[in-house]
N, C-alpha and C. Protein backbone atom coordinates (compact mmCIF):
# COMPACT_ATOMS: atom_id res chain seq x y z
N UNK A 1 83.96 93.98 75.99
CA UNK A 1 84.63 95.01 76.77
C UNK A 1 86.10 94.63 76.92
N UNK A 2 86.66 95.67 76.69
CA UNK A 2 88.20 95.34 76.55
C UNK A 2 89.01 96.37 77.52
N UNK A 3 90.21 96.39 78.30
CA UNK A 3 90.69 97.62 78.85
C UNK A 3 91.74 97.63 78.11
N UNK A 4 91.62 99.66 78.17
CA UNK A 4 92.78 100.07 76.61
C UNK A 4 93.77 100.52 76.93
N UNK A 5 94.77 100.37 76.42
CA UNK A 5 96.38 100.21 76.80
C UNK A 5 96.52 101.54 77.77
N UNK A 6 97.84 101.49 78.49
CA UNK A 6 98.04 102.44 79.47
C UNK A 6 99.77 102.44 79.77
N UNK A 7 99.99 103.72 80.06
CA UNK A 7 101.42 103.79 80.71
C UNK A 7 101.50 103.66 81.84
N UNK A 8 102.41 102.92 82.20
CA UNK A 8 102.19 102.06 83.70
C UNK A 8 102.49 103.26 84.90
N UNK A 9 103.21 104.35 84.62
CA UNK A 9 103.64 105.45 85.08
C UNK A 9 102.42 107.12 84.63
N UNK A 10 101.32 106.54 84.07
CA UNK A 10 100.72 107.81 83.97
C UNK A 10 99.73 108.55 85.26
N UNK A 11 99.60 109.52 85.60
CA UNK A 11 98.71 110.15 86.57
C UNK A 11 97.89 109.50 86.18
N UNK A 12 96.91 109.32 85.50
CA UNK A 12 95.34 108.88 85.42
C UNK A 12 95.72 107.68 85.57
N UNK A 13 95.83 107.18 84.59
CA UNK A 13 96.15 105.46 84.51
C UNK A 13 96.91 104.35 84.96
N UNK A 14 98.02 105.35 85.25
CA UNK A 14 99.19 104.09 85.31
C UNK A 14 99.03 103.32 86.98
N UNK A 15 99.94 102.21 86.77
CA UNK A 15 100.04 101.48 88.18
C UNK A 15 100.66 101.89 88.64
N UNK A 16 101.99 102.48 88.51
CA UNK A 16 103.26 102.50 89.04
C UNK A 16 103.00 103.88 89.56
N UNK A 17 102.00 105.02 89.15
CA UNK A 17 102.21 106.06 89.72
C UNK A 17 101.45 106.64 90.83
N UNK A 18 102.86 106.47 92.66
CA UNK A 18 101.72 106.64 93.45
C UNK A 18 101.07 107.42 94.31
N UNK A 19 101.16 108.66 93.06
CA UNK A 19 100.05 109.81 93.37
C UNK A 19 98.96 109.89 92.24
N UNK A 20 99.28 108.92 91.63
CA UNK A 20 98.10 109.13 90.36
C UNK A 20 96.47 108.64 91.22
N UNK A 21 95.64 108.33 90.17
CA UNK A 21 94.38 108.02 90.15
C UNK A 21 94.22 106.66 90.10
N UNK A 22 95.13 106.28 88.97
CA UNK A 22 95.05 104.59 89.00
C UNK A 22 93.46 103.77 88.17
N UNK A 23 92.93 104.88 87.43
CA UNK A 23 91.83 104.33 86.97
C UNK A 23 92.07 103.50 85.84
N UNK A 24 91.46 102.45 85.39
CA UNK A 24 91.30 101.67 84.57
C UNK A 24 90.20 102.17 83.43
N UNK A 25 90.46 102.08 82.73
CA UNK A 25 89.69 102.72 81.21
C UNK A 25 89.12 101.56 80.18
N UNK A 26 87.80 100.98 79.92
CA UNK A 26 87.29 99.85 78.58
C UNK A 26 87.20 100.67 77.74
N UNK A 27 87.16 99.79 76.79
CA UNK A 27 86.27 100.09 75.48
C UNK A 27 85.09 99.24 74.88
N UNK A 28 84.05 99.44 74.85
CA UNK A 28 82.99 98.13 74.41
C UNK A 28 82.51 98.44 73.22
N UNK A 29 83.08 99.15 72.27
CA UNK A 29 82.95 98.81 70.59
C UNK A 29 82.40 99.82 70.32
N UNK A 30 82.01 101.58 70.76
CA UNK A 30 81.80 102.52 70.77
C UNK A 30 81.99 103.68 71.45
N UNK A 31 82.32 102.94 73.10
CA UNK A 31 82.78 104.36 73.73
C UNK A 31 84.32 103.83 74.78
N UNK A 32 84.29 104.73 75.34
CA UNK A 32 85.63 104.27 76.52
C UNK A 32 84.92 104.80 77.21
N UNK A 33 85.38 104.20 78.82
CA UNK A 33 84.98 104.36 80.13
C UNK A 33 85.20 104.15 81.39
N UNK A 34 84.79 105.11 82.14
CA UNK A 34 86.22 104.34 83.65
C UNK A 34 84.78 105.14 84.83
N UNK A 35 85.16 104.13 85.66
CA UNK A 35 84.24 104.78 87.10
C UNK A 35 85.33 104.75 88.44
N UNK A 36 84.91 105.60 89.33
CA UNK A 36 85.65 105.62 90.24
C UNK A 36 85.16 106.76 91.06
N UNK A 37 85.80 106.35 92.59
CA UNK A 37 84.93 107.21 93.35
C UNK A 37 85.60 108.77 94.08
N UNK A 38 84.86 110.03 93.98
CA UNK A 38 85.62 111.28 94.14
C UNK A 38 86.33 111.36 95.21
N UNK A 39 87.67 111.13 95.19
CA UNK A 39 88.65 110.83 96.49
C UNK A 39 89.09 111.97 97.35
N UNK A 40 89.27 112.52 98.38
CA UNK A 40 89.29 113.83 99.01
C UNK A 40 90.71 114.40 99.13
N UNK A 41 91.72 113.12 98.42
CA UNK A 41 93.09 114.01 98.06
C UNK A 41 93.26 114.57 96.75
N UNK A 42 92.04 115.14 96.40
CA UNK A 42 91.73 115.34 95.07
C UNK A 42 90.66 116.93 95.05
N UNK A 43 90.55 117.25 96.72
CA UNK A 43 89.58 117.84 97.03
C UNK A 43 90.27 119.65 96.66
N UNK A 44 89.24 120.54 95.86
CA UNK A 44 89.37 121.33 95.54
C UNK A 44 89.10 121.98 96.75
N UNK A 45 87.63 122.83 97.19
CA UNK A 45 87.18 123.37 97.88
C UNK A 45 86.32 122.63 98.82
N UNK A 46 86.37 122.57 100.18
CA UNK A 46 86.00 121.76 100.87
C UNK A 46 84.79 120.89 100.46
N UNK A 47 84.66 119.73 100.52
CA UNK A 47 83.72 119.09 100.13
C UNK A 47 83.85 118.59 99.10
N UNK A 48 84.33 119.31 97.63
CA UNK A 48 84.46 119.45 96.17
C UNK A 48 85.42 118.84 95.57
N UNK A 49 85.27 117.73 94.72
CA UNK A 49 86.43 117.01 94.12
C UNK A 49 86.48 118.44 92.72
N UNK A 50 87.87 118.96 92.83
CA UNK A 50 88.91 119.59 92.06
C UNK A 50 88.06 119.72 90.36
N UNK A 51 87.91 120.49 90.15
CA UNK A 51 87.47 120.66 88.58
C UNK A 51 88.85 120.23 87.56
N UNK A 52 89.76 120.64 87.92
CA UNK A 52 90.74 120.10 87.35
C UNK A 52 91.01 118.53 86.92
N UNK A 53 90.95 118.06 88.31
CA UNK A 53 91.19 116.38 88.06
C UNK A 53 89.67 116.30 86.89
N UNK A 54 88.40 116.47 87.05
CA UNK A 54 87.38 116.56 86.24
C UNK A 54 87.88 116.51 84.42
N UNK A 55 88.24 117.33 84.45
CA UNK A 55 89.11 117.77 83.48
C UNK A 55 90.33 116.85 82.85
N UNK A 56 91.24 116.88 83.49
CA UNK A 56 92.12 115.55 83.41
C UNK A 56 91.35 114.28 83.14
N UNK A 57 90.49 113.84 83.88
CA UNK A 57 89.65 112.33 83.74
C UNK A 57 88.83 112.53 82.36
N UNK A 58 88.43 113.78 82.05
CA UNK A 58 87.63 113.46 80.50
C UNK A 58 88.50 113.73 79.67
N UNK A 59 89.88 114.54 80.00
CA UNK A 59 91.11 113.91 78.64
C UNK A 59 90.89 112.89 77.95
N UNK A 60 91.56 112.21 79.21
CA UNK A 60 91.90 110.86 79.04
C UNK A 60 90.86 109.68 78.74
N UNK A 61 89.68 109.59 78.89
CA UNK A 61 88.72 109.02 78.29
C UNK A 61 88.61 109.03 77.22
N UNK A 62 88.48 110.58 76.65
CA UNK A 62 88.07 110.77 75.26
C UNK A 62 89.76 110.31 74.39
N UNK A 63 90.44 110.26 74.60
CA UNK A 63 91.55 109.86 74.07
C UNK A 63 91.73 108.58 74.07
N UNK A 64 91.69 107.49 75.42
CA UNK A 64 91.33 105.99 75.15
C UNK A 64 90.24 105.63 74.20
N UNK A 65 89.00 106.87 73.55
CA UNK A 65 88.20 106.02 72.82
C UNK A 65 89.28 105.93 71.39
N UNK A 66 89.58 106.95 71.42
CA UNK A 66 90.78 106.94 69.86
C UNK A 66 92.19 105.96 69.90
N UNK A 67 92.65 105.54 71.37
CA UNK A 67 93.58 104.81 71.74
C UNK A 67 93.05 103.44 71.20
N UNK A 68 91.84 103.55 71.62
CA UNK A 68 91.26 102.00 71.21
C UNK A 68 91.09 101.09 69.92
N UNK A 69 91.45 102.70 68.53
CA UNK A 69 91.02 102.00 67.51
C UNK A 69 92.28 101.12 66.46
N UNK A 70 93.33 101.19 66.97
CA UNK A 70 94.12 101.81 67.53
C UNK A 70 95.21 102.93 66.78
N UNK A 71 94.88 104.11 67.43
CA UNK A 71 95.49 105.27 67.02
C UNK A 71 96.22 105.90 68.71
N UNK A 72 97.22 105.74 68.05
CA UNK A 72 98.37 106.68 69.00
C UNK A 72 98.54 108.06 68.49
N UNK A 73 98.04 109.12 69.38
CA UNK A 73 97.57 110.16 69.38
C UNK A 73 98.09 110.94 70.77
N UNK A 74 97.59 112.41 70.79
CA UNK A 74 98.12 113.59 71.23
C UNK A 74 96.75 114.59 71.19
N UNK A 75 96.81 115.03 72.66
CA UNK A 75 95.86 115.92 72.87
C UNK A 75 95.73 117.48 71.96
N UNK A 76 95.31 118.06 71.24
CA UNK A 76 95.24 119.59 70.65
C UNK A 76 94.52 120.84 71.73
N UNK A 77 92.94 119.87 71.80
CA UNK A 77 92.37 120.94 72.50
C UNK A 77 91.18 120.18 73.33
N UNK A 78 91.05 121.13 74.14
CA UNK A 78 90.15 120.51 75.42
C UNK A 78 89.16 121.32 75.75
N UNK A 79 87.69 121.48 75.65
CA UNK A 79 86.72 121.90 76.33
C UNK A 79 85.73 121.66 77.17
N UNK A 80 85.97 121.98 78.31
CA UNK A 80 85.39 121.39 79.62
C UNK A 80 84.06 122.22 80.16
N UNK A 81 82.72 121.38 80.16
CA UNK A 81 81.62 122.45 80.72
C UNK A 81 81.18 122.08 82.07
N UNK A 82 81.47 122.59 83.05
CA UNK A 82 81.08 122.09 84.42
C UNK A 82 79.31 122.37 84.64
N UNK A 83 78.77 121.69 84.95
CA UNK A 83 77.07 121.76 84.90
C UNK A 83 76.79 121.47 86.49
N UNK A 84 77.53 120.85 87.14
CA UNK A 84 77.24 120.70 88.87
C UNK A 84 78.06 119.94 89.47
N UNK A 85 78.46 120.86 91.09
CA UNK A 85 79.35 120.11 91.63
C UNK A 85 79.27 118.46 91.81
N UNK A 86 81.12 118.41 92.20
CA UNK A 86 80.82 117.14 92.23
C UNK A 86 81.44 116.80 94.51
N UNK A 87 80.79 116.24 94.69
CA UNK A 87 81.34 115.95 95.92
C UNK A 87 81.99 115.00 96.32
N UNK A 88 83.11 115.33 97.24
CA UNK A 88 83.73 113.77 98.12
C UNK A 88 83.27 112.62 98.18
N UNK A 89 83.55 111.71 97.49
CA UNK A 89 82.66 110.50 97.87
C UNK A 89 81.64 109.80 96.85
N UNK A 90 81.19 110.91 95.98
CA UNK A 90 80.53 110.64 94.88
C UNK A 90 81.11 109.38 94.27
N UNK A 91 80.29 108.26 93.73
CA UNK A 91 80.51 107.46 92.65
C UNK A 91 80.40 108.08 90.97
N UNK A 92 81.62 108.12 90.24
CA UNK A 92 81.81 108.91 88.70
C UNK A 92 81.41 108.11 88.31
N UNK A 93 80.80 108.29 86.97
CA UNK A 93 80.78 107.38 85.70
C UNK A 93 81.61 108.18 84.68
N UNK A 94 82.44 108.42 84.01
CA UNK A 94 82.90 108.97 82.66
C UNK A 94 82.98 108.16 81.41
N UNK A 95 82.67 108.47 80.26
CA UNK A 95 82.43 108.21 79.22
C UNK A 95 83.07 109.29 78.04
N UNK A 96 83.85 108.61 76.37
CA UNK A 96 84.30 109.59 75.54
C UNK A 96 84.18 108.23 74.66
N UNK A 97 84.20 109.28 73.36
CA UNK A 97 83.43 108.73 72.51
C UNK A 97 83.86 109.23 71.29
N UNK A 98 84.29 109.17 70.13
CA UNK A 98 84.62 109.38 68.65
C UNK A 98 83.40 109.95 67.91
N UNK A 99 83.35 111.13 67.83
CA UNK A 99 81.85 112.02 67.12
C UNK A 99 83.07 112.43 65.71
N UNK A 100 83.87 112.20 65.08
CA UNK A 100 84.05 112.11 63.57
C UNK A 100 85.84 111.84 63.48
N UNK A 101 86.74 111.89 62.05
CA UNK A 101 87.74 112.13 62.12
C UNK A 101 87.93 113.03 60.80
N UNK A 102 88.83 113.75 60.69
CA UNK A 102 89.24 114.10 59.21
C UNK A 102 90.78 114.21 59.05
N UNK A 103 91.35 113.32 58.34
CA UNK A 103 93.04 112.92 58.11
C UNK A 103 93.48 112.92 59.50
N UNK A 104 94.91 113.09 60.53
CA UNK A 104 94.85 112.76 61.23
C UNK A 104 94.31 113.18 62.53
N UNK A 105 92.90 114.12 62.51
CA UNK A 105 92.48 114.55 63.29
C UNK A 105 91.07 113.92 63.86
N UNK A 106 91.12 113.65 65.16
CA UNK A 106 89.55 113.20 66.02
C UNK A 106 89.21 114.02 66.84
N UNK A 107 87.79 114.02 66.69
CA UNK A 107 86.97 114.48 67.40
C UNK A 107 86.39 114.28 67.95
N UNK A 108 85.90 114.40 69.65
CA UNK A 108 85.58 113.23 70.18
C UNK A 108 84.42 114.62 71.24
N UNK A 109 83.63 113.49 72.25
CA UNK A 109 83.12 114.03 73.36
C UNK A 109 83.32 113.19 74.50
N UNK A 110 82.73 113.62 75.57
CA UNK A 110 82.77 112.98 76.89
C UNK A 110 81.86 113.59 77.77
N UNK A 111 81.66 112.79 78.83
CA UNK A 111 80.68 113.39 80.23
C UNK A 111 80.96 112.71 81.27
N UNK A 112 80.52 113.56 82.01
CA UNK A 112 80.87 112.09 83.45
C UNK A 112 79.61 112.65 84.31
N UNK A 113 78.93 111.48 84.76
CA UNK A 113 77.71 111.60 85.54
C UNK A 113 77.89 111.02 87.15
N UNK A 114 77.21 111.38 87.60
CA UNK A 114 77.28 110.89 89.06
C UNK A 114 76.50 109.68 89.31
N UNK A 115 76.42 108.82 90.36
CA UNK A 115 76.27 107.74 90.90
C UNK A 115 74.27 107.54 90.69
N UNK A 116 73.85 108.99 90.78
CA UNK A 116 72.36 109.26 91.02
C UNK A 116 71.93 109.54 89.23
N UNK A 117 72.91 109.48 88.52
CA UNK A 117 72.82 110.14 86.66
C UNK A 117 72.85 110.82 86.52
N UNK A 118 73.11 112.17 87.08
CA UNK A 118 73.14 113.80 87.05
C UNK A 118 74.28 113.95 86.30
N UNK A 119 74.31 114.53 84.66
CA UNK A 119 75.32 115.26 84.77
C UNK A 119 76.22 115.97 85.22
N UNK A 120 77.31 115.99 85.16
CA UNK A 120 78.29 116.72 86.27
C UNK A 120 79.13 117.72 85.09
N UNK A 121 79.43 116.95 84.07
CA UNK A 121 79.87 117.79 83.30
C UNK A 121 80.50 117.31 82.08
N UNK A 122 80.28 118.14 80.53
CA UNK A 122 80.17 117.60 79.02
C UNK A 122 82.06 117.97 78.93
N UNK A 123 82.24 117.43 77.76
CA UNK A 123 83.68 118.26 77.17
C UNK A 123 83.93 117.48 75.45
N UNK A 124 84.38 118.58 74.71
CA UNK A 124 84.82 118.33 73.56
C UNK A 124 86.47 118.09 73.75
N UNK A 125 86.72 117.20 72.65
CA UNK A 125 88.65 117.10 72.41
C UNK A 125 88.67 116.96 71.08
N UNK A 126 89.89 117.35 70.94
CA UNK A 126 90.46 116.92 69.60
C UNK A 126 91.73 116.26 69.61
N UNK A 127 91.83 115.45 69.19
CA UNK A 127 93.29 114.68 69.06
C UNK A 127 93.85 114.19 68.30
N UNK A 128 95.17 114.67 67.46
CA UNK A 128 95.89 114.58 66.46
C UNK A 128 96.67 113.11 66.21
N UNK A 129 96.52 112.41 65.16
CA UNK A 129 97.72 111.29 65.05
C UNK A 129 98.96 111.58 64.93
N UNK A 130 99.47 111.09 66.28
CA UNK A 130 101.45 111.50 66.15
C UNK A 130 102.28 110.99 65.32
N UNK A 131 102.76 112.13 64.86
CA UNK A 131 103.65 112.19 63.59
C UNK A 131 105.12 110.82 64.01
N UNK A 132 105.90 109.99 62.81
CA UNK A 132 106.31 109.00 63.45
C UNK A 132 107.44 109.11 64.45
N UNK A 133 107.80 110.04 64.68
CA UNK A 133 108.87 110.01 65.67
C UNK A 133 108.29 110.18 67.14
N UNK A 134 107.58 110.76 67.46
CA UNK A 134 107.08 110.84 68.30
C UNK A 134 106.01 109.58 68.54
N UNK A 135 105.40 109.12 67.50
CA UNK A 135 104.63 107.82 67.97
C UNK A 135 105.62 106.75 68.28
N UNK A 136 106.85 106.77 67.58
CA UNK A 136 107.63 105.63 68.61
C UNK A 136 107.97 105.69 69.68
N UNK A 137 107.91 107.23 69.74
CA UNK A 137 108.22 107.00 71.66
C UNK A 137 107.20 106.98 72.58
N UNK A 138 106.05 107.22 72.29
CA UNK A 138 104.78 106.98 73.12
C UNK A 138 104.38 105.38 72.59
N UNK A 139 104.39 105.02 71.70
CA UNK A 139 104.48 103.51 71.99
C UNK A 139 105.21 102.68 72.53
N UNK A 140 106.14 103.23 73.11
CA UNK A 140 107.68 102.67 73.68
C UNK A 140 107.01 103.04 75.24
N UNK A 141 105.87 103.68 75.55
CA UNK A 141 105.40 104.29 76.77
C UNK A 141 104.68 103.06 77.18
N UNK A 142 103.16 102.53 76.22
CA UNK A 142 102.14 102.04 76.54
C UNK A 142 102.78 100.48 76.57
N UNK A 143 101.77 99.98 77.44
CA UNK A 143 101.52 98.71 77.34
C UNK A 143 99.90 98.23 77.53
């Protein structure tokens, strides 16, 4: 298990940012993964951690599994299936994972389950390898 690079300034990841999430992301030789618990400045509808942040957190998973190999990459497209709320307080599990590539394109999935194993909710991504000008400056990002 390894943790996969990060911008020290990103909402999800980074240290430095302090309204982000601050989650930490592995990789253990097939998937990426981060846990953390549903925080209530995050709260959509009373009770309800935000479908959005949901959303945001399986980005970024499914993109650390492609970060990991290592490919510096860029989000295309995102599909998010919500299957059941998630509440305040809940313990996440999220998980993303590399399901194929073709030239510089990946394809990946993700889920994030709750503390009890309940799905909470699936999502597809795709994520492109950045062309070189732009990968020098997002590598000029990560550490």
């Amino acid at each position: 298990m390894k943790e996969v690079v990060k911008y020290p300034h990103c909402f999800v990841c980074g240290d430095l940012n302090v309204h982000g999430l601050k989650a930490k992301f592995f990789y253990d030789g097939e998937k990426a993964y981060t846990e953390l618990t549903a925080d209530q400045s995050f709260e959509g509808y009373r009770g309800i951690y935000h479908g959005g942040i949901i959303a945001t957190l399986l980005d970024e998973v499914m993109i650390k599994a492609v970060l990991a190999q290592p490919v510096v990459a860029v989000t295309v497209e995102l599909t998010v299936r919500y299957l059941a709320p998630v509440n305040i307080g809940d313990r996440l599990m999220f998980t993303g994972r590399i399901t194929g590539s073709k030239g510089r394109l990946y394809l990946t999935e993700g889920e994030v389950r709750g503390n009890d194993n309940t799905l909470r909710a699936t999502a597809l991504g795709k994520y492109i390898e950045a062309s070189s000008d732009l990968k020098k400056t997002l590598e000029s990002s990560i550490e």
